[in-house]
PDB file of N, CA and C in Angstrom:
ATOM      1  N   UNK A   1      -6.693  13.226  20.862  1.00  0.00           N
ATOM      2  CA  UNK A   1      -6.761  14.585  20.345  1.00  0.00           C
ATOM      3  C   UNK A   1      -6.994  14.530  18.843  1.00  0.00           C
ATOM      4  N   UNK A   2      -8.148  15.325  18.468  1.00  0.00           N
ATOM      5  CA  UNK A   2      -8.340  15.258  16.716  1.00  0.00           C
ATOM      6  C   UNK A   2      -7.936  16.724  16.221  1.00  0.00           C
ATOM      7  N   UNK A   3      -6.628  16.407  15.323  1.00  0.00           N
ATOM      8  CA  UNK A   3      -6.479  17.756  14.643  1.00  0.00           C
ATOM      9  C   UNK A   3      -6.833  17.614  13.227  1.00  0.00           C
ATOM     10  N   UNK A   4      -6.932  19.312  12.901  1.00  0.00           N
ATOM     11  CA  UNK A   4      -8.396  19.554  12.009  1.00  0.00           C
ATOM     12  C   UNK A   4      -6.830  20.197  10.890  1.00  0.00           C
ATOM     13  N   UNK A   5      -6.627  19.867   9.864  1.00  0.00           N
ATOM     14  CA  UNK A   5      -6.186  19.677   8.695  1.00  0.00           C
ATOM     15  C   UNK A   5      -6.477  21.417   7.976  1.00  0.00           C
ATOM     16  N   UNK A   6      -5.816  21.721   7.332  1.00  0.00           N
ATOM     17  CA  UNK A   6      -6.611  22.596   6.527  1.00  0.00           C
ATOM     18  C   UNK A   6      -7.382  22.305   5.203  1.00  0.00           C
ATOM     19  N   UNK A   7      -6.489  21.048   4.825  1.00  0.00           N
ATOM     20  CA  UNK A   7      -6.961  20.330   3.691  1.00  0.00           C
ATOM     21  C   UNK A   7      -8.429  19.882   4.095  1.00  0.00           C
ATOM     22  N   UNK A   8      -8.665  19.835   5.198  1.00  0.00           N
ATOM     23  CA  UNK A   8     -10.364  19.371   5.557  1.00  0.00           C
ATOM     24  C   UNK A   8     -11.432  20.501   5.232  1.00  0.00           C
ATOM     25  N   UNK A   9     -10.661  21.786   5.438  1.00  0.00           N
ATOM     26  CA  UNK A   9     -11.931  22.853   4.942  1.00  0.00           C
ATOM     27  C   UNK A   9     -12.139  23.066   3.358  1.00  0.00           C
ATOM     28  N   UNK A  10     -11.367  22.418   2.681  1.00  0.00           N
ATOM     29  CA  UNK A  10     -11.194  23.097   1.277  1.00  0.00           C
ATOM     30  C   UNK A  10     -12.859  22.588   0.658  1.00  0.00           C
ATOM     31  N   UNK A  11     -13.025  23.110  -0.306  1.00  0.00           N
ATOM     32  CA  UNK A  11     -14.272  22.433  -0.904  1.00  0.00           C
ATOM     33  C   UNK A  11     -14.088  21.410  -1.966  1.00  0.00           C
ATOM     34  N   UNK A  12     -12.978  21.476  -2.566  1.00  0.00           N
ATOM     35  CA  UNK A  12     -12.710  20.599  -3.681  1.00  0.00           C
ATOM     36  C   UNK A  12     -12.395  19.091  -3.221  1.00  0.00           C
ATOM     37  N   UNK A  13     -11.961  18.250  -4.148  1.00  0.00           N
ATOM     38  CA  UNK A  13     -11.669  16.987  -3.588  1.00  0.00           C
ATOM     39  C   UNK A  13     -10.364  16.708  -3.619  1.00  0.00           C
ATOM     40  N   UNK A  14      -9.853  17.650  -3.882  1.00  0.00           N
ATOM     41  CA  UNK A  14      -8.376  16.647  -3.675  1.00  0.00           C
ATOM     42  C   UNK A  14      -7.625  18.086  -4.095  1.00  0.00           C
ATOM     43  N   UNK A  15      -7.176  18.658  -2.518  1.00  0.00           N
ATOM     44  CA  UNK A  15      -6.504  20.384  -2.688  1.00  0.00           C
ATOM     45  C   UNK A  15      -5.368  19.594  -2.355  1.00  0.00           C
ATOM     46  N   UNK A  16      -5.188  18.849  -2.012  1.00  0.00           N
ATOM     47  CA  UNK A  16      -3.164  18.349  -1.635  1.00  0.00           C
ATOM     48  C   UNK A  16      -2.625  17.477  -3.045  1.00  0.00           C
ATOM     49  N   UNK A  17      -1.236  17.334  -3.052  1.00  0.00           N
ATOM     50  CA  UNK A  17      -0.809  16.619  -3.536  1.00  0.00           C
ATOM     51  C   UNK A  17       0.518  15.984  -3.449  1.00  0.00           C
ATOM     52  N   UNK A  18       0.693  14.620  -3.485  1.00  0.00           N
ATOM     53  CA  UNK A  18       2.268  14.101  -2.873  1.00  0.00           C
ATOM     54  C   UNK A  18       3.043  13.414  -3.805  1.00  0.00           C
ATOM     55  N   UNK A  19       4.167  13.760  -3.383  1.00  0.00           N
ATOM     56  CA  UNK A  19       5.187  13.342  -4.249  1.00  0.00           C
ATOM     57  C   UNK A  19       6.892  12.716  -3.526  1.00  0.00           C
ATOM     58  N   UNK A  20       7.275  11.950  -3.986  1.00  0.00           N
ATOM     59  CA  UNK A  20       8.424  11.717  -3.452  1.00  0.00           C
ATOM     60  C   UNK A  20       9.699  11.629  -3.672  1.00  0.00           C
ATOM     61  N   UNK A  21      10.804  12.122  -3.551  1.00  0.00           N
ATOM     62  CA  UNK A  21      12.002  12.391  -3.681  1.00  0.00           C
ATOM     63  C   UNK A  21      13.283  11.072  -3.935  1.00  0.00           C
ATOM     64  N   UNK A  22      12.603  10.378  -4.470  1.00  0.00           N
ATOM     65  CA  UNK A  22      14.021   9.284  -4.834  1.00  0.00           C
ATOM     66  C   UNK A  22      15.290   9.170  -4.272  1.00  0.00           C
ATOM     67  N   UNK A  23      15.480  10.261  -4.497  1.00  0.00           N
ATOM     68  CA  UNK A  23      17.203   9.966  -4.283  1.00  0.00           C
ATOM     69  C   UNK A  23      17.320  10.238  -2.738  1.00  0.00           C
ATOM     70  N   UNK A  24      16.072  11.004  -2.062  1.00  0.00           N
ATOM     71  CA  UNK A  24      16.487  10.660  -0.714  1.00  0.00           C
ATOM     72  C   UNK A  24      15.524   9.273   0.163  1.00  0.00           C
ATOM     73  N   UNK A  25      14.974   8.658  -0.792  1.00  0.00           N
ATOM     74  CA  UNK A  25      14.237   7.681  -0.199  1.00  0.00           C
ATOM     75  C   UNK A  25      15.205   6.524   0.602  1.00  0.00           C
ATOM     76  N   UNK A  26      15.184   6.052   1.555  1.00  0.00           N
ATOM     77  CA  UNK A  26      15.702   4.661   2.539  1.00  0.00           C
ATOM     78  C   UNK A  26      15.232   3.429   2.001  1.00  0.00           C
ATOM     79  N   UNK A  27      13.805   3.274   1.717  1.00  0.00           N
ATOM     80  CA  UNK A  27      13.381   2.614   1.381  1.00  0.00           C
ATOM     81  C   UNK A  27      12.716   1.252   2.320  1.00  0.00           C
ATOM     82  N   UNK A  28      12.369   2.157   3.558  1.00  0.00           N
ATOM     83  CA  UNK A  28      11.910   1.516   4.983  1.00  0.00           C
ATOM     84  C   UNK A  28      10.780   1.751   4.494  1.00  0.00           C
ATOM     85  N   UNK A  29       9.903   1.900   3.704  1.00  0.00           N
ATOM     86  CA  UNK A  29       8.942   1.206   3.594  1.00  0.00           C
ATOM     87  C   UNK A  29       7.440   1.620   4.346  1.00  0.00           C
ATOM     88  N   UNK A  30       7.898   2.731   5.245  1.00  0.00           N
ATOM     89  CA  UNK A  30       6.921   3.505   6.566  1.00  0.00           C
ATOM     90  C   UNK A  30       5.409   3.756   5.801  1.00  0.00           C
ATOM     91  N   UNK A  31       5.938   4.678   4.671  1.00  0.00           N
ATOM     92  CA  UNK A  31       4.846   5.198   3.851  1.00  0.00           C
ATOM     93  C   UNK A  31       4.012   4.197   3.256  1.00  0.00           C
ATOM     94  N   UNK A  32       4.664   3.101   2.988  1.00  0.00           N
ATOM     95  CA  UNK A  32       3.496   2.058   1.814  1.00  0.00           C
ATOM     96  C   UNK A  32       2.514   1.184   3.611  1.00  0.00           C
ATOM     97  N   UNK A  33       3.293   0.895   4.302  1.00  0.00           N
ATOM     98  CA  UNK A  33       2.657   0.273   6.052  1.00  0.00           C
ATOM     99  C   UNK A  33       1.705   1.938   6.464  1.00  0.00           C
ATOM    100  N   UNK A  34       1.334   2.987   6.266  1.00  0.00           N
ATOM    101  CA  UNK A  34       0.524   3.794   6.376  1.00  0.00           C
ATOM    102  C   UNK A  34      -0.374   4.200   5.501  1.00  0.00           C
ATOM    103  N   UNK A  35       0.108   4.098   3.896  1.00  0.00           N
ATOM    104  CA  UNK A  35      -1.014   4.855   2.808  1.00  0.00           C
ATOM    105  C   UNK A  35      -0.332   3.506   1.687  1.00  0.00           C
ATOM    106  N   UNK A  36      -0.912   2.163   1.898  1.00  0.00           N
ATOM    107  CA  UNK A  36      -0.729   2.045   0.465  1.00  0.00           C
ATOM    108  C   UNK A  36      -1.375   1.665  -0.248  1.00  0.00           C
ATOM    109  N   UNK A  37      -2.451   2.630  -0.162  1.00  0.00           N
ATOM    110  CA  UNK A  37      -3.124   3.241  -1.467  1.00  0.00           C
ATOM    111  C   UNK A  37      -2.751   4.208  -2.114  1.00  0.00           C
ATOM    112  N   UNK A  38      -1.989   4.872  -1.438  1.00  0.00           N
ATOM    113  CA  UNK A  38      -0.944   6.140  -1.955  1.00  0.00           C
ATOM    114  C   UNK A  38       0.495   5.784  -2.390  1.00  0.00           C
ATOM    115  N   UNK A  39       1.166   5.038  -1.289  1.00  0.00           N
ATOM    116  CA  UNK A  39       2.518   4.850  -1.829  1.00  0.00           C
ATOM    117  C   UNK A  39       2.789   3.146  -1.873  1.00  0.00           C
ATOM    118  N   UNK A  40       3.942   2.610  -2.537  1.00  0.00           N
ATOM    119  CA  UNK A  40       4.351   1.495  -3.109  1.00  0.00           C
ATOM    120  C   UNK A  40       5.878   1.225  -2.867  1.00  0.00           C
ATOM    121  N   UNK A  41       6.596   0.175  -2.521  1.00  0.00           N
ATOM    122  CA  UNK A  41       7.828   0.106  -2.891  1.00  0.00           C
ATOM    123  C   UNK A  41       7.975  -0.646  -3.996  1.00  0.00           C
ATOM    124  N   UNK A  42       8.965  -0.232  -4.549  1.00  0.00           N
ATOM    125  CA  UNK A  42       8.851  -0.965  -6.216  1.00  0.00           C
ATOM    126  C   UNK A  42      10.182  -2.301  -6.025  1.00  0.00           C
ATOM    127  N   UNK A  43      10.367  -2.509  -7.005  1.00  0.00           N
ATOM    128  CA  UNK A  43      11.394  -4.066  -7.332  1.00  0.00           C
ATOM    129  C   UNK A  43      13.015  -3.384  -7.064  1.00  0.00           C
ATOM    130  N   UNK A  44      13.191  -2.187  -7.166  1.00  0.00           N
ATOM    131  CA  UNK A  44      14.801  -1.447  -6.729  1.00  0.00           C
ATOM    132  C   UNK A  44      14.253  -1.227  -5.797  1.00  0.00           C
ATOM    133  N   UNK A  45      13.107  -0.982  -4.587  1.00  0.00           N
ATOM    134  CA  UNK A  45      13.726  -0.556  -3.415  1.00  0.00           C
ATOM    135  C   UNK A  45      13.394   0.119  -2.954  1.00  0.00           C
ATOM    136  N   UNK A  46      12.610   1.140  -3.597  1.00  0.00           N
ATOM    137  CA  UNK A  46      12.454   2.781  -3.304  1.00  0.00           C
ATOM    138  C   UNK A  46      10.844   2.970  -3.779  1.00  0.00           C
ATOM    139  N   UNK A  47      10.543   4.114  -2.981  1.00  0.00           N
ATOM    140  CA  UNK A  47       8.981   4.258  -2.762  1.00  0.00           C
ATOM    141  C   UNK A  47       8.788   4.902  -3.750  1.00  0.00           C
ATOM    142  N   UNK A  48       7.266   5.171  -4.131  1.00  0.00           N
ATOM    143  CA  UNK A  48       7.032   5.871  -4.991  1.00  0.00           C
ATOM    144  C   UNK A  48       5.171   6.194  -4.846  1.00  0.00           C
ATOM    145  N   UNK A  49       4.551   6.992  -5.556  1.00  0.00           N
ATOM    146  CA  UNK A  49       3.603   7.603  -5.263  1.00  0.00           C
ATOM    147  C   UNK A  49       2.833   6.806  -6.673  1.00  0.00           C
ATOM    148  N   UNK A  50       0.874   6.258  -6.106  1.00  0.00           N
ATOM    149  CA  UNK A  50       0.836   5.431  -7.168  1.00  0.00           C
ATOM    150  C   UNK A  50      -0.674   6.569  -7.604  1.00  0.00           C
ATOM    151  N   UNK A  51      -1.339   5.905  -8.755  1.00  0.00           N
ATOM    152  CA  UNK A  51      -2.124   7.140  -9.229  1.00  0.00           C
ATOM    153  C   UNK A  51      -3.374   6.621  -8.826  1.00  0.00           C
ATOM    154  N   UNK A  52      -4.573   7.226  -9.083  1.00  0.00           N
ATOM    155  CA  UNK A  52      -6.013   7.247  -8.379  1.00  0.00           C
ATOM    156  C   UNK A  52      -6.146   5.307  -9.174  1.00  0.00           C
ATOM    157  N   UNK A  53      -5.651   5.522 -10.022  1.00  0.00           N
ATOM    158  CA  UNK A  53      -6.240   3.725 -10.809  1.00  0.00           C
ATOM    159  C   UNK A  53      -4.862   2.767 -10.161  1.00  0.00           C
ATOM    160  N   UNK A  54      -4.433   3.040  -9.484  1.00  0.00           N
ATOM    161  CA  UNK A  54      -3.474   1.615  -8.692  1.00  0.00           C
ATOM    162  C   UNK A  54      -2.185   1.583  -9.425  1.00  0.00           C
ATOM    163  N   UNK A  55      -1.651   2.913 -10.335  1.00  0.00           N
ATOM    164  CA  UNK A  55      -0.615   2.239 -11.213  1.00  0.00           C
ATOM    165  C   UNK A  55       0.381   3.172 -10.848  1.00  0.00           C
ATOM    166  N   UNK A  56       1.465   2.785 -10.638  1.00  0.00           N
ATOM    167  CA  UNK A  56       3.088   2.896  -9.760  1.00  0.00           C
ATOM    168  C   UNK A  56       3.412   3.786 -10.881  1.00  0.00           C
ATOM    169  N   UNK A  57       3.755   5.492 -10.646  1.00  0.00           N
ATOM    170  CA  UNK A  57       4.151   6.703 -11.173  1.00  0.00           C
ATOM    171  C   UNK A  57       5.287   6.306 -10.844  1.00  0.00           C
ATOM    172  N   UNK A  58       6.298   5.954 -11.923  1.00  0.00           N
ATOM    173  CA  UNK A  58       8.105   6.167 -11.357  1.00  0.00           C
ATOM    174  C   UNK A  58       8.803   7.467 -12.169  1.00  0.00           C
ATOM    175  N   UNK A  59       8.157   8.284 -12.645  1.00  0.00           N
ATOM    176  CA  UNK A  59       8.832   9.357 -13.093  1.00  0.00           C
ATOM    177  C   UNK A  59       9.023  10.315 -12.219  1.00  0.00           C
ATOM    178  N   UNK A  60      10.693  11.164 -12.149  1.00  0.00           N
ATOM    179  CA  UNK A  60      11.167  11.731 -11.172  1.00  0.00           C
ATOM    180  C   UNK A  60       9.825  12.484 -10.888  1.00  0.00           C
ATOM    181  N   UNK A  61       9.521  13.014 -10.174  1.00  0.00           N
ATOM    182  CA  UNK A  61       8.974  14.368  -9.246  1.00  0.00           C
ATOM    183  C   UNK A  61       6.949  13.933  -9.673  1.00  0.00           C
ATOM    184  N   UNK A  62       6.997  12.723 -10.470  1.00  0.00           N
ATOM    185  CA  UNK A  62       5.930  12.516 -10.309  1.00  0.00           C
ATOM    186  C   UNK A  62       4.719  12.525  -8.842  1.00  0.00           C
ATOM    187  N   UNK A  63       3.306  13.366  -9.167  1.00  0.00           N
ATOM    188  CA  UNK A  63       2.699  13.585  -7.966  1.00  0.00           C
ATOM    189  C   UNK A  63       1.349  12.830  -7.960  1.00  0.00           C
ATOM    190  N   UNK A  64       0.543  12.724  -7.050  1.00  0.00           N
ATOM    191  CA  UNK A  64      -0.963  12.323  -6.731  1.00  0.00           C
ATOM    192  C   UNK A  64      -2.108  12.667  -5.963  1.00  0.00           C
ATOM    193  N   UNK A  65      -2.797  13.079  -6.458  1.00  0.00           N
ATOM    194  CA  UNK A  65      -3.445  13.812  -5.144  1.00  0.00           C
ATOM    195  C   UNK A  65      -3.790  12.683  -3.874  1.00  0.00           C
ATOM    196  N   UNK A  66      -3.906  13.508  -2.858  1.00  0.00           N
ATOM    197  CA  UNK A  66      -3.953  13.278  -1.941  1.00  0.00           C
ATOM    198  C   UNK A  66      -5.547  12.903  -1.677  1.00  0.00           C
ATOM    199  N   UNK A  67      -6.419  12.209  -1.357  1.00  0.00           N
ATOM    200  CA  UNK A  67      -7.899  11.912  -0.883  1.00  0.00           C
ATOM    201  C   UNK A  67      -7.866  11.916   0.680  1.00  0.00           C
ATOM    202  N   UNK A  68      -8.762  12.898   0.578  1.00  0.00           N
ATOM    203  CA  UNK A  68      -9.213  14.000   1.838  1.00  0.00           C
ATOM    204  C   UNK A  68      -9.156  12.667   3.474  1.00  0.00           C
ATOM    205  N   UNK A  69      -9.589  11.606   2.897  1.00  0.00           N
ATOM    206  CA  UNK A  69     -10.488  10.228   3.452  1.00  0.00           C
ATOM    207  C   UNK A  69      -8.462   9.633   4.208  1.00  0.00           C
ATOM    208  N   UNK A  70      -7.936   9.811   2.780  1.00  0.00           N
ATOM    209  CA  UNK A  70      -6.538   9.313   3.529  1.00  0.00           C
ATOM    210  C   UNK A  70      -5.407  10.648   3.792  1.00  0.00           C
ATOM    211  N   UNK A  71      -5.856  11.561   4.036  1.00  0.00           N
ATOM    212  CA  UNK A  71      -4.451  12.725   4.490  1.00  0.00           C
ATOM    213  C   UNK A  71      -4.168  12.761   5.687  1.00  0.00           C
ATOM    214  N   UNK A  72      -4.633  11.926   6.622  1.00  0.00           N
ATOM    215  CA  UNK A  72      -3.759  11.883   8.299  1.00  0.00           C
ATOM    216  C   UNK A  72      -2.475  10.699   8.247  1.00  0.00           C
ATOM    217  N   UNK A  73      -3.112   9.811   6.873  1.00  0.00           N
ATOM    218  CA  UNK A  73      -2.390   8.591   6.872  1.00  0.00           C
ATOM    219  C   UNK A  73      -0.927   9.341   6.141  1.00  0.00           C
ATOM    220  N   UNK A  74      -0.832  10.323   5.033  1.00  0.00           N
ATOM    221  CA  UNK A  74      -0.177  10.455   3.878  1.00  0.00           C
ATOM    222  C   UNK A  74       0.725  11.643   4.831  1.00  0.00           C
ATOM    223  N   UNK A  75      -0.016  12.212   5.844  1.00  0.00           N
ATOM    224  CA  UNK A  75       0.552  13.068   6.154  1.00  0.00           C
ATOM    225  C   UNK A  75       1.840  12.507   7.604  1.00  0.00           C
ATOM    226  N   UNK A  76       1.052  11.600   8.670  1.00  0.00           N
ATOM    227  CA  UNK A  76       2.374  10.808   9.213  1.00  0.00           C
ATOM    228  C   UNK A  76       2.840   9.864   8.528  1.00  0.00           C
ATOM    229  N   UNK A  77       2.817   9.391   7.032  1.00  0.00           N
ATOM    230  CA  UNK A  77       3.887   9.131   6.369  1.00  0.00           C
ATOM    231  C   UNK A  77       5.344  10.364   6.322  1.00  0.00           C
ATOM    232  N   UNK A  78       4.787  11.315   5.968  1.00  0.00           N
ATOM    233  CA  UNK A  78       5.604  12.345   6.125  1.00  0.00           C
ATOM    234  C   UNK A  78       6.624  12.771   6.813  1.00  0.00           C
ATOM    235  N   UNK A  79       5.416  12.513   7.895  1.00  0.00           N
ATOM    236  CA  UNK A  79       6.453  13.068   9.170  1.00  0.00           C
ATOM    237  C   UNK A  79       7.712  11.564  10.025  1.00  0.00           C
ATOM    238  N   UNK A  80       6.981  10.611   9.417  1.00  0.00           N
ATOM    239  CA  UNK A  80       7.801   9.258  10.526  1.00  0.00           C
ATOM    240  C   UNK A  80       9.067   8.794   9.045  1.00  0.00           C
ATOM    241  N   UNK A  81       9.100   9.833   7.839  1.00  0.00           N
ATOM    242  CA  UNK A  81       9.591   9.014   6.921  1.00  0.00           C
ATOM    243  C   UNK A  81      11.558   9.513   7.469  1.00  0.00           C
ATOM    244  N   UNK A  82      12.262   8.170   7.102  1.00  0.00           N
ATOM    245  CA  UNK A  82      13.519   8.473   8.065  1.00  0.00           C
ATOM    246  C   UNK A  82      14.482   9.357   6.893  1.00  0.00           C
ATOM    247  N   UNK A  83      14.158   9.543   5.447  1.00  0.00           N
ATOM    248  CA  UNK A  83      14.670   9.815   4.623  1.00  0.00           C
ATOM    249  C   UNK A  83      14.193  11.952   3.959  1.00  0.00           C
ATOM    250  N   UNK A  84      13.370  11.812   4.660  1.00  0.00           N
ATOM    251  CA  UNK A  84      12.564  13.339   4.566  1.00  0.00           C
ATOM    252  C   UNK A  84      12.318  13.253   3.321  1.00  0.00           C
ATOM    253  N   UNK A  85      11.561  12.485   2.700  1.00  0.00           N
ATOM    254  CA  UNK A  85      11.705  12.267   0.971  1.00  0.00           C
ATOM    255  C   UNK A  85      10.131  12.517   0.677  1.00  0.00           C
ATOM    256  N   UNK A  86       9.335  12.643   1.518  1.00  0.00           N
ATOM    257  CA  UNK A  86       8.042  12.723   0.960  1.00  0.00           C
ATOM    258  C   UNK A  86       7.493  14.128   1.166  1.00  0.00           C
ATOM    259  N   UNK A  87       6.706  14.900  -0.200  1.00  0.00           N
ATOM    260  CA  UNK A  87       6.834  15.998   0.089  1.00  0.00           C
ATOM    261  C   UNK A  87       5.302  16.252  -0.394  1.00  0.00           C
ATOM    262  N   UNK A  88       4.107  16.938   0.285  1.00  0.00           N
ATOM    263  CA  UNK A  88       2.595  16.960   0.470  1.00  0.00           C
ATOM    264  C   UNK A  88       2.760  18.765   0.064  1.00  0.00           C
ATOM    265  N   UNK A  89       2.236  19.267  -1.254  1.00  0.00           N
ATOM    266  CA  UNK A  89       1.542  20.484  -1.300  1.00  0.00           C
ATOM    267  C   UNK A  89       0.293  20.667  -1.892  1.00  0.00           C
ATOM    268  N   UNK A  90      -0.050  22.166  -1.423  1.00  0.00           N
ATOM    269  CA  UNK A  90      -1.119  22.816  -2.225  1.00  0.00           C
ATOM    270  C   UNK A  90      -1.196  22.667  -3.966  1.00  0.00           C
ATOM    271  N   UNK A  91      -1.773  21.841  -4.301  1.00  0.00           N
ATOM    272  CA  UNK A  91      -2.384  22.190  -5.534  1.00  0.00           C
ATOM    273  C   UNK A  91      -2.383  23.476  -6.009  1.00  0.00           C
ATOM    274  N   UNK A  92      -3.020  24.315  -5.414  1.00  0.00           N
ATOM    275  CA  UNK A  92      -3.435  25.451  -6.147  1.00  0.00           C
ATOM    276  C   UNK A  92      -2.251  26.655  -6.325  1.00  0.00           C
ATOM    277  N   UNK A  93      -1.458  26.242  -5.262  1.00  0.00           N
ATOM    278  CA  UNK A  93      -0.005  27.474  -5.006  1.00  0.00           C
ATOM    279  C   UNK A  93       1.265  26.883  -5.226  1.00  0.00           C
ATOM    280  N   UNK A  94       0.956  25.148  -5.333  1.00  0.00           N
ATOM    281  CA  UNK A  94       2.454  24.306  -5.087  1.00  0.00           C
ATOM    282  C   UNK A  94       3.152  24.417  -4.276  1.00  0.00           C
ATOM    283  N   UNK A  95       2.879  25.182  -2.558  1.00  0.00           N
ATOM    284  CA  UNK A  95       3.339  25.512  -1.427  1.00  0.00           C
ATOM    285  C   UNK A  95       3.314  24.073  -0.577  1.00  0.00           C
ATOM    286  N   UNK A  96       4.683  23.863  -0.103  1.00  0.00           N
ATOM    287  CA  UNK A  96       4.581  22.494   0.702  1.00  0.00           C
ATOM    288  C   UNK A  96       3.966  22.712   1.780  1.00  0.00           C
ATOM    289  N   UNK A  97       3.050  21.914   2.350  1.00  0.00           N
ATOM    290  CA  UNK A  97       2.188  21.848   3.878  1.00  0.00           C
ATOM    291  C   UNK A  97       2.876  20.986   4.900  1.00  0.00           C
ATOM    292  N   UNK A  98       3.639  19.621   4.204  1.00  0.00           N
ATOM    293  CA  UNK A  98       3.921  19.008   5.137  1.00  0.00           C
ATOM    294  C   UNK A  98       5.570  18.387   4.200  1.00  0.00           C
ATOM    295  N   UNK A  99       6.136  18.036   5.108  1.00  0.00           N
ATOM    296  CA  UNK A  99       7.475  17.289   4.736  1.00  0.00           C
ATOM    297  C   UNK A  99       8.375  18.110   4.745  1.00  0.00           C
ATOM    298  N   UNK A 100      10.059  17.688   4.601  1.00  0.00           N
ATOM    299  CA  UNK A 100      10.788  18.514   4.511  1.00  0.00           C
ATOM    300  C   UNK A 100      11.199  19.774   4.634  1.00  0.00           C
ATOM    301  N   UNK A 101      10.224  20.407   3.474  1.00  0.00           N
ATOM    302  CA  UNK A 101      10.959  22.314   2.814  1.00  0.00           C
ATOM    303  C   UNK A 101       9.731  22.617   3.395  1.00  0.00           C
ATOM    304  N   UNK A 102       7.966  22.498   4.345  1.00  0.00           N
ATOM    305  CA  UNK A 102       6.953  23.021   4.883  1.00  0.00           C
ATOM    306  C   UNK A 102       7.779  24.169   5.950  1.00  0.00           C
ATOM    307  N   UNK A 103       7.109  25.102   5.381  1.00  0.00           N
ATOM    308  CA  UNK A 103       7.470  26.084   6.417  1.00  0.00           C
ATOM    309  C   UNK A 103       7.106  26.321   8.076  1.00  0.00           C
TER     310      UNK A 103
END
């Protein structure tokens, strides 16, 4: 079954963006074994979101966009993460789409 994203209709290149929650991270590691081109575990333990040039964002609430090419990967990071720590919104509204607080 192929589901169709909304992030797939947008016209721009990069309408999502992810970010991750530290203090509730486990540090299982799910997200970097699905997107890691997106996410990283660092030397403490805990994941983190890296930027379009390969370099590990560790500032709290730091974000990245999301590339259209990897959002099925970024997005069942999301959903399989055991810590609910990864959190995917709209750019344009800052409305979460996927993780946690998604309505």
């Amino acid at each position: 079954m192929t589901v169709r994203h909304e992030a797939e209709t947008g016209s721009e290149g990069h309408d999502l963006e992810v970010w991750i929650d530290q203090d509730l991270c486990t540090g299982d590691g799910i997200c970097a074994q699905y997107a890691p081109e997106v996410f990283e575990l660092d030397i403490d333990g805990l994941a983190y979101v890296k930027s379009a040039d390969d370099e590990l964002l560790q500032a709290p609430g730091a974000t990245t966009p999301v590339p259209l090419t990897l959002l099925n990967d970024v997005v069942d990071s999301a959903k399989e993460c055991p810590g609910d720590c990864i959190h995917v919104r709209r750019v344009s509204d800052s409305v979460e789409v996927y993780g946690p607080d998604a309505a």
